[in-house]
Protein backbone atom coordinates (compact mmCIF):
# COMPACT_ATOMS: atom_id res chain seq x y z
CA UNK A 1 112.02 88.44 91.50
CA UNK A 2 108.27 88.78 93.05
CA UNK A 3 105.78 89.54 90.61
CA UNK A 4 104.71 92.55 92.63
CA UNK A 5 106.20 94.00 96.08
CA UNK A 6 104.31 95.90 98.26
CA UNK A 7 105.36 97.80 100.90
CA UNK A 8 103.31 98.69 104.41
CA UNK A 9 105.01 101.17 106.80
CA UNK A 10 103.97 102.14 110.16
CA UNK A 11 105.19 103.76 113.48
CA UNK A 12 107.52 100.71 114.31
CA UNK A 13 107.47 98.24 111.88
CA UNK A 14 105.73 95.86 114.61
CA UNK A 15 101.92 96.20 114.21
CA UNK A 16 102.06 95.75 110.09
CA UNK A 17 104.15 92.53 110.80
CA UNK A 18 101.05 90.39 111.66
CA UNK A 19 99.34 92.06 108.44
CA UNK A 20 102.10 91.15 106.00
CA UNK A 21 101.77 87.48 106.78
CA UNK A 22 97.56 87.92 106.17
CA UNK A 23 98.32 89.74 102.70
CA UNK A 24 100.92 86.69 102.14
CA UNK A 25 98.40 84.39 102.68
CA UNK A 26 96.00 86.06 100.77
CA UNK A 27 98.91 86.31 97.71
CA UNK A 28 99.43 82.45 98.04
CA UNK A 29 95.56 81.71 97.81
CA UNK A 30 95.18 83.83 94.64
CA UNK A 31 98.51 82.55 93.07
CA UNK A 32 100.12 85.51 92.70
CA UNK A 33 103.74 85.49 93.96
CA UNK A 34 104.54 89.19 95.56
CA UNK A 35 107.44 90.28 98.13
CA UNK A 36 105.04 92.07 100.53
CA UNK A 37 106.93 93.55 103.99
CA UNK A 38 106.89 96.14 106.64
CA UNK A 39 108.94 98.78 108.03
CA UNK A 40 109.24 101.30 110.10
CA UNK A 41 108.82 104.84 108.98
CA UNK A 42 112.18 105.93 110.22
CA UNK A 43 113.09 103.25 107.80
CA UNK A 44 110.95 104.17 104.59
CA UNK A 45 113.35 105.75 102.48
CA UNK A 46 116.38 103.02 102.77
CA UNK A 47 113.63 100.02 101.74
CA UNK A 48 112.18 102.18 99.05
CA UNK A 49 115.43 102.43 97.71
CA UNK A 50 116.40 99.09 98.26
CA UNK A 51 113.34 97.04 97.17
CA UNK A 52 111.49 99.76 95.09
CA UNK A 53 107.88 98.51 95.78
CA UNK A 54 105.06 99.34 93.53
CA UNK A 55 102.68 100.53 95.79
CA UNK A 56 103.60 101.67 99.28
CA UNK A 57 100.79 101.62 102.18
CA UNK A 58 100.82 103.65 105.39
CA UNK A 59 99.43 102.12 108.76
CA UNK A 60 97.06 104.67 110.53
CA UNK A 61 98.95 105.65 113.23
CA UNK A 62 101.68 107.65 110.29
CA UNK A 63 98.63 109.19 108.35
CA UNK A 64 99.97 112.06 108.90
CA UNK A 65 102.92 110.97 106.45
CA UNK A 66 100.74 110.14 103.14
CA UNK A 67 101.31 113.61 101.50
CA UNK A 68 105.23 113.55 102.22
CA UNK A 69 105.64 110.54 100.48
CA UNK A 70 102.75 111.30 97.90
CA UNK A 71 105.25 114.86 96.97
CA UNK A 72 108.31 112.27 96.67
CA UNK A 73 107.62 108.99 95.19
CA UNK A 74 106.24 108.22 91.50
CA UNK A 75 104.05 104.99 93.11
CA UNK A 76 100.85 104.72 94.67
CA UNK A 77 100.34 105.78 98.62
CA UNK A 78 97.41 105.22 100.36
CA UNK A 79 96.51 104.84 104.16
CA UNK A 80 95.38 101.63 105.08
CA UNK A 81 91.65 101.85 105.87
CA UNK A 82 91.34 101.83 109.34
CA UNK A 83 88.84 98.78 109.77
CA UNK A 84 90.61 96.71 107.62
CA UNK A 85 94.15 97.40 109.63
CA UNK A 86 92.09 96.80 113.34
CA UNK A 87 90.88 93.69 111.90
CA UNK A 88 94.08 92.31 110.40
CA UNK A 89 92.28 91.66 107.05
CA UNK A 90 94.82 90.88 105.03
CA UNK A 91 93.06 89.34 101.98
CA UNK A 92 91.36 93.25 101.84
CA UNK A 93 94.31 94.94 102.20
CA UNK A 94 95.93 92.78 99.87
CA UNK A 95 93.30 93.65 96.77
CA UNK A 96 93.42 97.04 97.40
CA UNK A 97 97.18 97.32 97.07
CA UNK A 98 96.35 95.75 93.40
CA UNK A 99 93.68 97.75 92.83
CA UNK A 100 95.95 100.75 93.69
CA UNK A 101 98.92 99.00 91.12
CA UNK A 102 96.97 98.42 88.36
């Protein structure tokens, strides 16, 4: 089992894919072993459910989702910061989803 496990969700599951393998990276480089993945938001409830994450962080484009999932879960949610998502920083995307665990 992954020391932490950290879950992105956007419109498709698509666009985080590219970021997941950045915050990976970024995992590997700071020896920390974590289950990070993406999924669609059509999708959240099943992988929350399946994999409970720790911290669960919304692409831009489903914003508009942070306070329905903020009213149901008992973990951290958070929108991505925008700049950070463009840019496919994953190493900054990574921290922050620490930061926001704890």
């Amino acid at each position: 089992m992954a020391e932490r496990t950290i879950m992105l969700c956007c419109a498709a599951g698509m666009s985080t894919s590219l970021l997941v393998s950045k915050m990976q990276k970024a995992a590997t480089a700071d020896g920390i072993d974590a289950e990070i993945f993406a999924t669609a938001a059509a999708d959240a409830d099943s992988k929350i459910e399946e994999k409970h994450p720790e911290v669960l962080m919304l692409g831009p484009q489903v914003r508009y989702l942070e306070g329905q999932f903020k009213d149901k879960l008992s973990i951290p949610v958070e929108v991505i910061n925008m700049q950070d998502y463009g840019m496919m920083n994953g190493e900054k995307v990574f921290k922050r989803a620490l930061e926001l665990i704890g």
